[in-house]
PDB file of N, CA and C in Angstrom:
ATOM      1  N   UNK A   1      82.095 120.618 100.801  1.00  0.00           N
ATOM      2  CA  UNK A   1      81.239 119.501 100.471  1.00  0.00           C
ATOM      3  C   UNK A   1      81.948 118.500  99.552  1.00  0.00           C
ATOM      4  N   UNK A   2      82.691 118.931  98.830  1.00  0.00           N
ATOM      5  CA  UNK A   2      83.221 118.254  97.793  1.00  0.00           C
ATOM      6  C   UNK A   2      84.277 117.430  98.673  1.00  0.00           C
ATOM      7  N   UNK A   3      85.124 117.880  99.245  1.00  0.00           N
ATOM      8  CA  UNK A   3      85.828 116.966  99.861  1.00  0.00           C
ATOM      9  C   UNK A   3      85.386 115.547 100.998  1.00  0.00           C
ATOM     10  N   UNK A   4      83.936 115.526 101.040  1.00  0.00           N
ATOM     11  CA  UNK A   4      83.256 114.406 101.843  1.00  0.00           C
ATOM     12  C   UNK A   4      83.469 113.557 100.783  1.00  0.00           C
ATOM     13  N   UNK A   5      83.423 113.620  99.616  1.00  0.00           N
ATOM     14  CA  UNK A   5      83.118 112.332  98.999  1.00  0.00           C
ATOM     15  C   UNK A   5      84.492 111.483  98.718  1.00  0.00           C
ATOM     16  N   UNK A   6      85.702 112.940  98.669  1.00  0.00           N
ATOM     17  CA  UNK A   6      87.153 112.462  98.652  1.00  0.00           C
ATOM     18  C   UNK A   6      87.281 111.964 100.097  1.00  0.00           C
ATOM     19  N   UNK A   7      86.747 111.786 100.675  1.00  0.00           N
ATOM     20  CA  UNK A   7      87.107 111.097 102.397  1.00  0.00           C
ATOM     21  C   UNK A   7      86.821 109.921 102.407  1.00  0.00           C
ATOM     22  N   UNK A   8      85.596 109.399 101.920  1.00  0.00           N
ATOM     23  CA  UNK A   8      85.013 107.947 101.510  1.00  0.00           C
ATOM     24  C   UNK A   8      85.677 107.481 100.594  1.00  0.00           C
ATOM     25  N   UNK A   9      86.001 107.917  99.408  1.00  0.00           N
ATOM     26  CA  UNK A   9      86.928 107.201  98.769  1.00  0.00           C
ATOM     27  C   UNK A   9      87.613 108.179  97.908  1.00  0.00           C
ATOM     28  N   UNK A  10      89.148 108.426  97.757  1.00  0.00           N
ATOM     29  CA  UNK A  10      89.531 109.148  97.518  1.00  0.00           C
ATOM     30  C   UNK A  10      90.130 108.706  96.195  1.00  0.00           C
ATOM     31  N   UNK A  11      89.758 107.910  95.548  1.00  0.00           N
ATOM     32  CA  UNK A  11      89.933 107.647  93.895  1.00  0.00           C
ATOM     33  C   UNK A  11      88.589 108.597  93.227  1.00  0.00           C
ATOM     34  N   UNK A  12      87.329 109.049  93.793  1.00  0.00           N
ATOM     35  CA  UNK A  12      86.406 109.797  92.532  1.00  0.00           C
ATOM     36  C   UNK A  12      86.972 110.914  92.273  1.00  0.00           C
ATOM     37  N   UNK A  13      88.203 111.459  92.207  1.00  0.00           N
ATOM     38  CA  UNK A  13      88.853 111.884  90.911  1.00  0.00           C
ATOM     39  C   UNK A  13      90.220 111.613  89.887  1.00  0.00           C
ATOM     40  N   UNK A  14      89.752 110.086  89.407  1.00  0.00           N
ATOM     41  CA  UNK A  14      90.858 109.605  88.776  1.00  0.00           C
ATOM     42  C   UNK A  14      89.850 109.648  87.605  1.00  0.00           C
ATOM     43  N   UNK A  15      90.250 109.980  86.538  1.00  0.00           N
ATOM     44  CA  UNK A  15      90.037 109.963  85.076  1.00  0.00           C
ATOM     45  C   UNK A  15      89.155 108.742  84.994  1.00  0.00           C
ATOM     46  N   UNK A  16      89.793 107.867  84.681  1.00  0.00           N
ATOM     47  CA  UNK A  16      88.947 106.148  85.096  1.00  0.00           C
ATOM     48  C   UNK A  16      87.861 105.883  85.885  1.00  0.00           C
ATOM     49  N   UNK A  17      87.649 107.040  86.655  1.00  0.00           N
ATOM     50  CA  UNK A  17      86.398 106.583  87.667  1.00  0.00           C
ATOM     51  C   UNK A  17      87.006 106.366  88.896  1.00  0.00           C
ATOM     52  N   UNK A  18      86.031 106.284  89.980  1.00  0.00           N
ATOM     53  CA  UNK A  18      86.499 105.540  91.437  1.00  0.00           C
ATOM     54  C   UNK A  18      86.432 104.043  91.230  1.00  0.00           C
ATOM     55  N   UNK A  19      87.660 103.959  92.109  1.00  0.00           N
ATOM     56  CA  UNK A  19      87.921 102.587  92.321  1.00  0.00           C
ATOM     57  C   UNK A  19      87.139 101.690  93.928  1.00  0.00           C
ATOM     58  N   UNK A  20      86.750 100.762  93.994  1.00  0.00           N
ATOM     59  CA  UNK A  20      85.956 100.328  94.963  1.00  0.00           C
ATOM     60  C   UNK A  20      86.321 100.354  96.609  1.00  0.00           C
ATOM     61  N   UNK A  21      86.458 100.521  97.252  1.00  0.00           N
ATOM     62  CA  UNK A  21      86.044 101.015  98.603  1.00  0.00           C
ATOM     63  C   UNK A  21      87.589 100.177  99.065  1.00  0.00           C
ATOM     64  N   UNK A  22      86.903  98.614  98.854  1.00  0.00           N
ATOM     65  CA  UNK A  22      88.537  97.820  99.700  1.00  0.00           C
ATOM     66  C   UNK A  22      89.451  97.886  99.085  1.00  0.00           C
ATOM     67  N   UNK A  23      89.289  98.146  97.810  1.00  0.00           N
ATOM     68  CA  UNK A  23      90.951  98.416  97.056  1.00  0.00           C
ATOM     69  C   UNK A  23      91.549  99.709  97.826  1.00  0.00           C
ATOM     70  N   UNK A  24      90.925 100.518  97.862  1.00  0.00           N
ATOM     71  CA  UNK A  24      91.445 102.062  98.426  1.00  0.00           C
ATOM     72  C   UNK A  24      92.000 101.198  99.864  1.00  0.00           C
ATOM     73  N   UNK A  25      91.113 100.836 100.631  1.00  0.00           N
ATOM     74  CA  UNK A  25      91.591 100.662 101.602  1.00  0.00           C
ATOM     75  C   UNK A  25      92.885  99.694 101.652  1.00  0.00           C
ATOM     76  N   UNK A  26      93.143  98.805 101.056  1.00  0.00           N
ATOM     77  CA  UNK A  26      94.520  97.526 101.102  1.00  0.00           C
ATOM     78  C   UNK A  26      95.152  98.296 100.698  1.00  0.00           C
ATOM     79  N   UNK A  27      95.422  99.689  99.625  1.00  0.00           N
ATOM     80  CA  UNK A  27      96.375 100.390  99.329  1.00  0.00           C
ATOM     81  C   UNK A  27      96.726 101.242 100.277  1.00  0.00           C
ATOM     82  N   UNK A  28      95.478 101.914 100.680  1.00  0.00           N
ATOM     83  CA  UNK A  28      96.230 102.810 101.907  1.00  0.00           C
ATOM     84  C   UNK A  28      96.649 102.453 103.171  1.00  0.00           C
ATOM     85  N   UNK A  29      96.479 100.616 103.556  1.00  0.00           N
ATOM     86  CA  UNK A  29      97.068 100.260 104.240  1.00  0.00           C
ATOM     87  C   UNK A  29      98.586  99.848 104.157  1.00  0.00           C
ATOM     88  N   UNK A  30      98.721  99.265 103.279  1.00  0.00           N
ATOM     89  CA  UNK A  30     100.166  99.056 102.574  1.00  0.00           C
ATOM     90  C   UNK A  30     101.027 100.229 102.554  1.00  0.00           C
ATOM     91  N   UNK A  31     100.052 101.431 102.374  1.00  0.00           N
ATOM     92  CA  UNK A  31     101.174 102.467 102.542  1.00  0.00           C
ATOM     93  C   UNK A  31     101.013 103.326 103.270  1.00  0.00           C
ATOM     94  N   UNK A  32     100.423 103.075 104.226  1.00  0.00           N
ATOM     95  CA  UNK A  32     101.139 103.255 106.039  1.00  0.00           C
ATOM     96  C   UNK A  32     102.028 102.491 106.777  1.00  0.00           C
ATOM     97  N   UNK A  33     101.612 101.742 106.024  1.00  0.00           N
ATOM     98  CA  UNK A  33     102.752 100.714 106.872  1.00  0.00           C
ATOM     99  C   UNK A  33     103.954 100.791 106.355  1.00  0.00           C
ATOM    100  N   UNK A  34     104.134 100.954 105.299  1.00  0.00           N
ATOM    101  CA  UNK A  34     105.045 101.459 104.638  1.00  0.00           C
ATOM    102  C   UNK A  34     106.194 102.448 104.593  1.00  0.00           C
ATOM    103  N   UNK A  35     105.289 103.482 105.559  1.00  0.00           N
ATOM    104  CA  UNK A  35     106.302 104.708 105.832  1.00  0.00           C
ATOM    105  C   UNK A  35     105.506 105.099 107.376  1.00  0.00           C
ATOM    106  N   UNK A  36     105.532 103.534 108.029  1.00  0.00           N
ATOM    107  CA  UNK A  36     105.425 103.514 109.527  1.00  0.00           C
ATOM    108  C   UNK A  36     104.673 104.667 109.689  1.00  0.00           C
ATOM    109  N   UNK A  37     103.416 104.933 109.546  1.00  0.00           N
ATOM    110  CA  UNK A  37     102.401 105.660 110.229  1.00  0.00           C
ATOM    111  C   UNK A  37     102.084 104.827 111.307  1.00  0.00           C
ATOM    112  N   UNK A  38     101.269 105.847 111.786  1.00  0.00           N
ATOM    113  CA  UNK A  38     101.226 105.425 113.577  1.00  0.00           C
ATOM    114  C   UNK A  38      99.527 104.825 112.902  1.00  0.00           C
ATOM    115  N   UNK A  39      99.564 103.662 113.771  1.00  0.00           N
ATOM    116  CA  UNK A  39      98.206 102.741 113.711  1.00  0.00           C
ATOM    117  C   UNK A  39      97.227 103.444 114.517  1.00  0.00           C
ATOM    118  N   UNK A  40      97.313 104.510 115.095  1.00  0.00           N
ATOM    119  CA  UNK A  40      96.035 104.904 115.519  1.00  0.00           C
ATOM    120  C   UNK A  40      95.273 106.087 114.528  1.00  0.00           C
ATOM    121  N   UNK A  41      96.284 106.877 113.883  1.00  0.00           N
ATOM    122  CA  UNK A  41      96.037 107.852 112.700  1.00  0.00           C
ATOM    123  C   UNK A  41      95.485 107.145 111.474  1.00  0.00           C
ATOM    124  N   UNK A  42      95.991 105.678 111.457  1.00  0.00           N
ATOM    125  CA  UNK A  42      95.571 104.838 109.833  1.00  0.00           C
ATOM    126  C   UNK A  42      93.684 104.527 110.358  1.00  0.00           C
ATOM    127  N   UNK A  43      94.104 103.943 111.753  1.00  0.00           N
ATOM    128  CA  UNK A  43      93.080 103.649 111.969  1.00  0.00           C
ATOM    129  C   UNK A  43      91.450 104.577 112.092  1.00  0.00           C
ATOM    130  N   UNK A  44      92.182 106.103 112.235  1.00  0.00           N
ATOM    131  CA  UNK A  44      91.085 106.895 112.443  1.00  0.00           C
ATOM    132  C   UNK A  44      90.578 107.381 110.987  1.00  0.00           C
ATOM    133  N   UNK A  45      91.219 107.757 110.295  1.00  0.00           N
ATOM    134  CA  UNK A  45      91.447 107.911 108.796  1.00  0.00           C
ATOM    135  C   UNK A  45      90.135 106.862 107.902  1.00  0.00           C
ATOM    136  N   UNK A  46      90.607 105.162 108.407  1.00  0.00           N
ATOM    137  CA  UNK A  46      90.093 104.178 108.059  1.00  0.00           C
ATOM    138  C   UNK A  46      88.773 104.265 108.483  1.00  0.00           C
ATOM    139  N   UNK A  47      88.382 104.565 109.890  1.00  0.00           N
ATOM    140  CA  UNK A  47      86.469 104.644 110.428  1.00  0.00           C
ATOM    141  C   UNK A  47      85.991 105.987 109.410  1.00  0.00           C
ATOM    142  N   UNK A  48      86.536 106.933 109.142  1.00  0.00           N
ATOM    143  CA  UNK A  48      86.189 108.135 108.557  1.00  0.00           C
ATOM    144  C   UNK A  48      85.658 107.383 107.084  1.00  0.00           C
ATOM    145  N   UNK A  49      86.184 106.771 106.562  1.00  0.00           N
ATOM    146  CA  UNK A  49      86.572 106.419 105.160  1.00  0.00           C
ATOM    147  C   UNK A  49      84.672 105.756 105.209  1.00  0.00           C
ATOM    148  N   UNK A  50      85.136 104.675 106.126  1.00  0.00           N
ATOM    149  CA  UNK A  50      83.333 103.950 106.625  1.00  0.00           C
ATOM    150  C   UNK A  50      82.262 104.595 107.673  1.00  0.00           C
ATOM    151  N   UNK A  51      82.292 106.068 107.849  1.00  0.00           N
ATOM    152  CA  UNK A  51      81.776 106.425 108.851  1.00  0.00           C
ATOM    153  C   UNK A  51      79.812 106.109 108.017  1.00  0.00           C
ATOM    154  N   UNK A  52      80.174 106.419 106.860  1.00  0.00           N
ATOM    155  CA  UNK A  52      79.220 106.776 106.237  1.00  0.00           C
ATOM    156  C   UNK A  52      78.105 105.271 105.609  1.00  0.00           C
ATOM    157  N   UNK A  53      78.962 104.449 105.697  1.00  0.00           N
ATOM    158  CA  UNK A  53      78.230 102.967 105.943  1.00  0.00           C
ATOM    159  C   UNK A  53      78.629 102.379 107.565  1.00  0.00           C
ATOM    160  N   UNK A  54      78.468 102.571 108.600  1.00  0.00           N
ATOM    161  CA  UNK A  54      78.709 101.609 109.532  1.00  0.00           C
ATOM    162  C   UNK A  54      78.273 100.154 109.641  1.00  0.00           C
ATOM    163  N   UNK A  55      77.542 100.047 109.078  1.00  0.00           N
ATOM    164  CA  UNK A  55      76.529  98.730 108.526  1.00  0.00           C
ATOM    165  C   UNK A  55      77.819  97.462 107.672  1.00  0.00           C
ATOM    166  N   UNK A  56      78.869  98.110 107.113  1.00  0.00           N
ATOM    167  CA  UNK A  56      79.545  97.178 106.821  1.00  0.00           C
ATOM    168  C   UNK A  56      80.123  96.436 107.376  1.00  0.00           C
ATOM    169  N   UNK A  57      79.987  94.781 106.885  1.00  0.00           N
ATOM    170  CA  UNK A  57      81.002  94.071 107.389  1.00  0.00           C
ATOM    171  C   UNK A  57      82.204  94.001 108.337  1.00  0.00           C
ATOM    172  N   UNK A  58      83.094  95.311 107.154  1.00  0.00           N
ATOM    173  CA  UNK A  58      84.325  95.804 107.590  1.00  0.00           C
ATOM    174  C   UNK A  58      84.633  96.796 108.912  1.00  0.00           C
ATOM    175  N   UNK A  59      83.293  97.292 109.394  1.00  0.00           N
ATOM    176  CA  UNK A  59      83.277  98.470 110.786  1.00  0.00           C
ATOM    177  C   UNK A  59      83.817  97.772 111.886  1.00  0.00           C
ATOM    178  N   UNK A  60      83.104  96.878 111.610  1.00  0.00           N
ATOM    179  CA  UNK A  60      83.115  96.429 113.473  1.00  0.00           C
ATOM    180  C   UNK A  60      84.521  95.707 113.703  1.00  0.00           C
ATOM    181  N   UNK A  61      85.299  95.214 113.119  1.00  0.00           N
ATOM    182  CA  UNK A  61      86.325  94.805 113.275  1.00  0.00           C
ATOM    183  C   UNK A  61      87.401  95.539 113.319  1.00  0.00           C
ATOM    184  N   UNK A  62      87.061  96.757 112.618  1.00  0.00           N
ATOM    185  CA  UNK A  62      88.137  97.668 112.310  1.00  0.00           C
ATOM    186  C   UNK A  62      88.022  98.935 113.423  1.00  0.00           C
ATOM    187  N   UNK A  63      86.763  98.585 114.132  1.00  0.00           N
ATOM    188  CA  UNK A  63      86.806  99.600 115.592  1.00  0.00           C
ATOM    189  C   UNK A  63      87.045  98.717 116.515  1.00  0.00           C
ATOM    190  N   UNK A  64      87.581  97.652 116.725  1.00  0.00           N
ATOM    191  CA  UNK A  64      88.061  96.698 117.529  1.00  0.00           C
ATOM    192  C   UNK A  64      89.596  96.371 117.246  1.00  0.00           C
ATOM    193  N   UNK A  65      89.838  97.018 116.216  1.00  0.00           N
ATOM    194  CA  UNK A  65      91.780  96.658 115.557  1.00  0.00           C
ATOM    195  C   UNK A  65      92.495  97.369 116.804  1.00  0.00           C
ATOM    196  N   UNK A  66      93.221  96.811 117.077  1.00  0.00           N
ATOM    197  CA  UNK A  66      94.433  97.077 118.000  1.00  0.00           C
ATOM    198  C   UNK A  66      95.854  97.536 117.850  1.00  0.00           C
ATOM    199  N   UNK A  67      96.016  97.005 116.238  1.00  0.00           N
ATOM    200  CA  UNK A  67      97.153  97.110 115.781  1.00  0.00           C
ATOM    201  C   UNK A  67      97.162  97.028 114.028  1.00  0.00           C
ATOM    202  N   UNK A  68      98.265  96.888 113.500  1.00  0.00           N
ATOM    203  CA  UNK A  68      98.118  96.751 111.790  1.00  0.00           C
ATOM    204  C   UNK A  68      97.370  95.866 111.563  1.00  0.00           C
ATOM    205  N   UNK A  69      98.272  94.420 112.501  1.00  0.00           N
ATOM    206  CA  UNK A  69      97.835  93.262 111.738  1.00  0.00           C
ATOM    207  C   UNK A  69      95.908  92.905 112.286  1.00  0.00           C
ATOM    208  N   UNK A  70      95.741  93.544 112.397  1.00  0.00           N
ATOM    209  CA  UNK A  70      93.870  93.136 113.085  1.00  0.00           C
ATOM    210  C   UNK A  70      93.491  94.238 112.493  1.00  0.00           C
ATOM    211  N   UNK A  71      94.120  94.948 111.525  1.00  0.00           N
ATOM    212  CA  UNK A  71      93.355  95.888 110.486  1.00  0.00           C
ATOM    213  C   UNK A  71      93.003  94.836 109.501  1.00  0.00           C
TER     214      UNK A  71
END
């Protein structure tokens, strides 16, 4: 159970608190790309992260990404 909440955002256990949803995400995009992860693993990773709001903004575009740059 404990690890659902590290799936949504995996900063609620930094000393400081969790950090907000799109920061996690621009970081963990930067560093896939970074050490060339495959865009379909970032990308599945990424719906997991929002499975739990689909309602956001950010879903529907990001189940339509094709590639990095349309992340």
């Amino acid at each position: 159970m404990i690890a659902r909440g590290a799936q949504s955002n995996v900063s609620v256990f930094r000393k400081e608190g969790p950090l907000p949803t799109l920061d996690i995400v621009k970081q963990y995009i930067r560093k896939c790309m970074e050490t060339r992860n495959l865009h379909s693993n970032t990308k599945y990773v990424l719906m997991q992260m929002f499975s739990e709001n689909p309602k956001s903004p950010l879903y529907r575009p990001l189940c339509d990404a094709k590639n990095f740059r349309s992340v």
